[in-house]
Protein backbone atom coordinates (compact mmCIF):
# COMPACT_ATOMS: atom_id res chain seq x y z
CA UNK A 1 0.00 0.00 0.00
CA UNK A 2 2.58 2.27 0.77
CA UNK A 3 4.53 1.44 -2.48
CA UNK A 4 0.80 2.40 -4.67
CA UNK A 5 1.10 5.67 -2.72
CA UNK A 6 4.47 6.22 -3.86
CA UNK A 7 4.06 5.50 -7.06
CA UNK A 8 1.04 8.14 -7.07
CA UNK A 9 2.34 10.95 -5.67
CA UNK A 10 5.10 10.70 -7.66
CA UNK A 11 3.05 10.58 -10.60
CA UNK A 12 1.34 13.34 -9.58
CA UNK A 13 5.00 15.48 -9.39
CA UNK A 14 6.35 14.67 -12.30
CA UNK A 15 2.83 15.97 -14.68
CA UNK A 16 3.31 19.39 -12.30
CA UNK A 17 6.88 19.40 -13.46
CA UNK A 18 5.82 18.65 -16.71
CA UNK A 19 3.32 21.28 -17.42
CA UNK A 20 5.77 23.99 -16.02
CA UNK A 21 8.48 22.90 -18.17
CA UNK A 22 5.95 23.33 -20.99
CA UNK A 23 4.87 26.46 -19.65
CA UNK A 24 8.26 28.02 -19.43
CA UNK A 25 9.10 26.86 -23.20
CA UNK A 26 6.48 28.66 -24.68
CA UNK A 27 5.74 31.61 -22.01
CA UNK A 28 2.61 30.99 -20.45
CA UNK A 29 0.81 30.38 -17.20
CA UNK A 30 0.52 26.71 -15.78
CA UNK A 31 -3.12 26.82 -15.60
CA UNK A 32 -3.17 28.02 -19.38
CA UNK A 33 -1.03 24.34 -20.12
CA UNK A 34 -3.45 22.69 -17.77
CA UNK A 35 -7.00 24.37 -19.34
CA UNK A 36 -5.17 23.53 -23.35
CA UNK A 37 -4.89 19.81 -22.07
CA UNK A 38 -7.80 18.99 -20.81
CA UNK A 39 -9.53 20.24 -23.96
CA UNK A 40 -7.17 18.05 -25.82
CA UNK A 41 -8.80 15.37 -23.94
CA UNK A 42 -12.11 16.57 -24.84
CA UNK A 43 -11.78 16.47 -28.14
CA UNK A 44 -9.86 12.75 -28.09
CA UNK A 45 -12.92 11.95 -25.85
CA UNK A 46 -15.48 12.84 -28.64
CA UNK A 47 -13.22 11.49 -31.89
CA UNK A 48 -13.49 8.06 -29.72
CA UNK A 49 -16.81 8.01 -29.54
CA UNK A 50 -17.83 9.25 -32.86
CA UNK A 51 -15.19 9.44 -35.88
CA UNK A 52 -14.82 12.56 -37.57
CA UNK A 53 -16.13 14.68 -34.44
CA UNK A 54 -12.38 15.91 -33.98
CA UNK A 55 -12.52 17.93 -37.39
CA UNK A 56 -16.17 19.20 -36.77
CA UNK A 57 -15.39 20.29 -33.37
CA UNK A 58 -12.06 22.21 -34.84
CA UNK A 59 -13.96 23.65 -37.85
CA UNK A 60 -17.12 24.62 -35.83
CA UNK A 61 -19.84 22.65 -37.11
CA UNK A 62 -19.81 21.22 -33.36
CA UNK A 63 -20.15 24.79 -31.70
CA UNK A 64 -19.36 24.03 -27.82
CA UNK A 65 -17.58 25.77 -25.12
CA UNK A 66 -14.03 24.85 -23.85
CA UNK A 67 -16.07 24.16 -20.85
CA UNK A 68 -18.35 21.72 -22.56
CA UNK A 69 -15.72 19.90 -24.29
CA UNK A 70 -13.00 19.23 -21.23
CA UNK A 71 -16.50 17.43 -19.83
CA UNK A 72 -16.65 15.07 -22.22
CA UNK A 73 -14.05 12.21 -20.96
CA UNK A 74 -16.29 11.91 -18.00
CA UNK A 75 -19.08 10.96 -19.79
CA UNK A 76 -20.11 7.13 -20.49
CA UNK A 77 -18.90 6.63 -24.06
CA UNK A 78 -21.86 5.40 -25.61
CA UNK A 79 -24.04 8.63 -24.63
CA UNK A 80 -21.39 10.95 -26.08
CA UNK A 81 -22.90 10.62 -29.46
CA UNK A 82 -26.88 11.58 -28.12
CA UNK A 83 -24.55 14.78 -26.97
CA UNK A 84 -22.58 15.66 -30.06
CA UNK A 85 -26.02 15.60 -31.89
CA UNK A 86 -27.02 18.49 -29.52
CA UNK A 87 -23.75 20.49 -29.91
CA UNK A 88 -24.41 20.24 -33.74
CA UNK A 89 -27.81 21.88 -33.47
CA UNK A 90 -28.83 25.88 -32.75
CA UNK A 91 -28.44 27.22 -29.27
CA UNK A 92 -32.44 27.64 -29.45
CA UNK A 93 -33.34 24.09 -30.56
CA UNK A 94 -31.10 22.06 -28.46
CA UNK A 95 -32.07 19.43 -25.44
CA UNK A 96 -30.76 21.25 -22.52
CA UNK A 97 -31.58 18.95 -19.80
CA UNK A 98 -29.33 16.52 -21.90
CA UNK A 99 -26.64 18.91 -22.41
CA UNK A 100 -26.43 20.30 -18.53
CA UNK A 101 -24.51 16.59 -17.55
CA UNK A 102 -21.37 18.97 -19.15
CA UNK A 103 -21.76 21.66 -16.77
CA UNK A 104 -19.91 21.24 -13.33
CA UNK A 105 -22.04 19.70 -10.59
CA UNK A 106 -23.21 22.60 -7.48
CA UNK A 107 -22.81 21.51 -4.10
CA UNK A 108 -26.52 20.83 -2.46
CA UNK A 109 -27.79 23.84 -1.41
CA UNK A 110 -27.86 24.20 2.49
CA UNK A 111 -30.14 23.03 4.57
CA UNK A 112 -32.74 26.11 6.45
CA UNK A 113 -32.32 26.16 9.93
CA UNK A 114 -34.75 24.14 12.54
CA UNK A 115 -38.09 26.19 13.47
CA UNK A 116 -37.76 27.64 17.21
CA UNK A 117 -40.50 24.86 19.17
CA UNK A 118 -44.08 26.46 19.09
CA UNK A 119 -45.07 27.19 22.58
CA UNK A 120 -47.99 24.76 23.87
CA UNK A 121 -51.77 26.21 22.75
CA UNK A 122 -52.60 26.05 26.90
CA UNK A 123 -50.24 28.45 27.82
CA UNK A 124 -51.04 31.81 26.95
CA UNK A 125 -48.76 33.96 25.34
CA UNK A 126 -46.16 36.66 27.06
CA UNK A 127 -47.17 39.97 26.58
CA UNK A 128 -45.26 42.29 24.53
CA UNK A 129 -42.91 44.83 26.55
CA UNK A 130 -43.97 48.14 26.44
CA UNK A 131 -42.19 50.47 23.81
CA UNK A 132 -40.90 53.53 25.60
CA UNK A 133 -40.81 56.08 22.57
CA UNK A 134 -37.37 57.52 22.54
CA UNK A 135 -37.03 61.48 23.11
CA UNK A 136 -36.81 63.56 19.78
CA UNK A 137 -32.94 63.75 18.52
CA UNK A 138 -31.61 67.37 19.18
CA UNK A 139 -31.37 69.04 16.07
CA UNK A 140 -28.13 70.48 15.74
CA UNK A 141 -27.58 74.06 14.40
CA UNK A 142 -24.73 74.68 11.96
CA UNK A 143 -21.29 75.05 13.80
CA UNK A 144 -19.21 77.76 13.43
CA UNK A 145 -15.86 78.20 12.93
CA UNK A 146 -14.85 77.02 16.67
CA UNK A 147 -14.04 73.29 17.70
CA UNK A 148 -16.93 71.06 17.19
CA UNK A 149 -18.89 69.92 20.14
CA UNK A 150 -19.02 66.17 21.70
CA UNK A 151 -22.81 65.95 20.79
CA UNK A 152 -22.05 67.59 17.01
CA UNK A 153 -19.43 64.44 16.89
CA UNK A 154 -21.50 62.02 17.32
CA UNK A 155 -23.84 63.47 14.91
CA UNK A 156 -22.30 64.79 12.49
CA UNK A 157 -24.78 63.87 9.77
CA UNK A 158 -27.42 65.92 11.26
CA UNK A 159 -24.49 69.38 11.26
CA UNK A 160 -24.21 71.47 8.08
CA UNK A 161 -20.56 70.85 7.00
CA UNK A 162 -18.62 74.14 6.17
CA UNK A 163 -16.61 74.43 2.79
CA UNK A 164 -13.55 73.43 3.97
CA UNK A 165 -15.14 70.07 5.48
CA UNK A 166 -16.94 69.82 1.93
CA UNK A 167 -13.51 70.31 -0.02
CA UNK A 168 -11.79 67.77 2.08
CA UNK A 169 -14.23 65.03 1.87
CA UNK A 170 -14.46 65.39 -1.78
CA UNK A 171 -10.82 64.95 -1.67
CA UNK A 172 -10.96 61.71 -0.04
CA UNK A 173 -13.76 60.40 -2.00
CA UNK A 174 -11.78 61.50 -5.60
CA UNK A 175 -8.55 59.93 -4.09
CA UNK A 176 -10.57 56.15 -3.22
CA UNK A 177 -12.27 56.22 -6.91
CA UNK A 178 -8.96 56.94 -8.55
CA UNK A 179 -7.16 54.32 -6.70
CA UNK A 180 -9.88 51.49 -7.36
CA UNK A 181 -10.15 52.69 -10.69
CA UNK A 182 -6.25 51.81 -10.93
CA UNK A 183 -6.21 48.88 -9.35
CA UNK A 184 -9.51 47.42 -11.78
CA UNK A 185 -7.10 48.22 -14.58
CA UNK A 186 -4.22 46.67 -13.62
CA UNK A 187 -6.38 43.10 -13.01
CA UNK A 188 -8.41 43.61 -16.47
CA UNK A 189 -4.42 43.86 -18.23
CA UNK A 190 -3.55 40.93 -16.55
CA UNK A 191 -6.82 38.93 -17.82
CA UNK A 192 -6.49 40.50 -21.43
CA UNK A 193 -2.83 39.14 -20.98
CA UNK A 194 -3.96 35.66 -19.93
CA UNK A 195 -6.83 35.58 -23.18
CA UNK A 196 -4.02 36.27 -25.64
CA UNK A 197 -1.08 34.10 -23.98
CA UNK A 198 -4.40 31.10 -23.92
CA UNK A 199 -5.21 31.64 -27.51
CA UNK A 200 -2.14 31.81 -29.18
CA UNK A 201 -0.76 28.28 -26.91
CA UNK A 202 -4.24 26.60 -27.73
CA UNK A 203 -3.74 27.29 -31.81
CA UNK A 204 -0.57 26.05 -31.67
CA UNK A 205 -1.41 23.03 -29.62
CA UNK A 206 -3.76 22.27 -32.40
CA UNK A 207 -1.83 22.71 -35.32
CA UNK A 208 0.50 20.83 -33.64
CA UNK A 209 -1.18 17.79 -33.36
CA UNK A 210 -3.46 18.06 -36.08
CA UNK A 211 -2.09 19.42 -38.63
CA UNK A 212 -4.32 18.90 -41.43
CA UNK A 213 -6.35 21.84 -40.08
CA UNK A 214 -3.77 23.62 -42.35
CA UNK A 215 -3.61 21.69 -45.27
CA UNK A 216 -7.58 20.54 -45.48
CA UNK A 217 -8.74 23.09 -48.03
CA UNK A 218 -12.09 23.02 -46.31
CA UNK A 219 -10.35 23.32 -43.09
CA UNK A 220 -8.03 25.87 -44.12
CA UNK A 221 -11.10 28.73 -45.65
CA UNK A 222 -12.76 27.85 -41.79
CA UNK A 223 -9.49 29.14 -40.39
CA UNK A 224 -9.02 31.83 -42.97
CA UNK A 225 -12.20 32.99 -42.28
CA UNK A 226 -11.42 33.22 -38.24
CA UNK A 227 -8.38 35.02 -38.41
CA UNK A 228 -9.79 37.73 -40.69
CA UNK A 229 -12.99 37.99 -38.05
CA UNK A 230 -10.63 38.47 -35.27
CA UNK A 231 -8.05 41.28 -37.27
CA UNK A 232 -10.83 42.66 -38.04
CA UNK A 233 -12.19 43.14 -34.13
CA UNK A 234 -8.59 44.07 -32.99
CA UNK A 235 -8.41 46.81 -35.73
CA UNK A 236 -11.24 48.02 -33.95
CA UNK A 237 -9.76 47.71 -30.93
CA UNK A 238 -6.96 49.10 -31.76
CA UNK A 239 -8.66 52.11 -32.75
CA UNK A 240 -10.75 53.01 -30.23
């Protein structure tokens, strides 16, 4: 037993060390090697079950997410076909009860909290405390240039606040936006970062390993036809 467990874990180092080596050659994030094989598998998973769904799946007459395809290998072989079929029809006309088995499963929801016991009907129930109504807040009156009071502390939203307290708050406010604003942008460059390094790693993955994508005339006018879509949405992009 403890040899299996060896042999395991080792296993399990030497993919890790593999996908960073692969990483490193070709300048991407782990997770983007790990994402790129697991569709490979996906799309092994479907050619297995029905030949030819490798080429549809690559030229888009099986229109799936990456999502939908790394859950493939987890289903039964024989009902991957019944969910190719799906994949090849319209968003609008397709079985989606059939097609949620490829979404990930949710944890059960939690279960609501047990009902306080219901006193017994032959008791009769406490009577309610009496509200004391609590004395009308002091209004306070604007302050003036002296030190503010204890009680104009404490409610400060009730005091009219001078210019100077006006111009320094909107400082503080301006300064928090700009800084969340910065931050925001610094994450979205990172994710546009991550989209590009996973797109270009996945293409060549592909023409990699199947390398008639580029040499199938049908194949290659699909492709064609991609790339100019996406120039032409960067050149957009780019101009903005």
């Amino acid at each position: 037993m403890e040899y299996e467990n060896v042999v395991k874990n080792d296993h399990i180092f030497t993919e890790s060390r593999t996908c960073q080596r692969i990483a490193s050659e070709h300048g991407v994030g782990e997770k983007t090697v790990r994402r790129a094989e697991k569709y490979s598998q996906g799309i092994d998973a479907a050619e297995e079950a029905v030949p030819g769904a490798q080429e549809e799946i690559l030229t888009g007459r099986i229109k799936a997410t990456d999502a939908q395809i790394a859950a493939l290998p987890a289903i039964p072989k024989e009902e991957r076909p019944a969910i190719l079929d799906e994949l090849r029809k319209e968003k609008g006309k397709r079985n989606e009860n059939l097609l949620s088995r490829l979404k990930p499963e949710r944890p059960p929801p939690k279960s609501a909290p047990p009902k306080p016991p219901e006193p017994p009907q032959n008791e009769e129930p406490a009577a309610p405390e009496p509200v004391t109504p609590s004395p009308p807040e002091e209004e306070i009156e604007p302050a003036s240039n002296g030190p503010p009071s204890f009680l104009q502390k404490i409610q400060g939203h009730k005091r009219h606040l001078s210019e100077e307290d006006m111009a320094r708050l909107k400082v503080s406010v301006d300064s928090r936006y700009r800084d969340r604003i910065a931050k925001s942008g610094s994450i979205m460059l990172c994710e546009l970062q991550g989209a590009a390094e996973d797109f270009m790693f996945r293409w060549g993955i592909i023409f990699q390993n199947y390398p008639d994508v580029l040499t199938n005339e049908t194949s290659r006018e699909e492709v064609s036809a991609l790339i100019d879509r996406m120039t032409t949405y960067l050149n957009t992009v780019k101009e903005m």
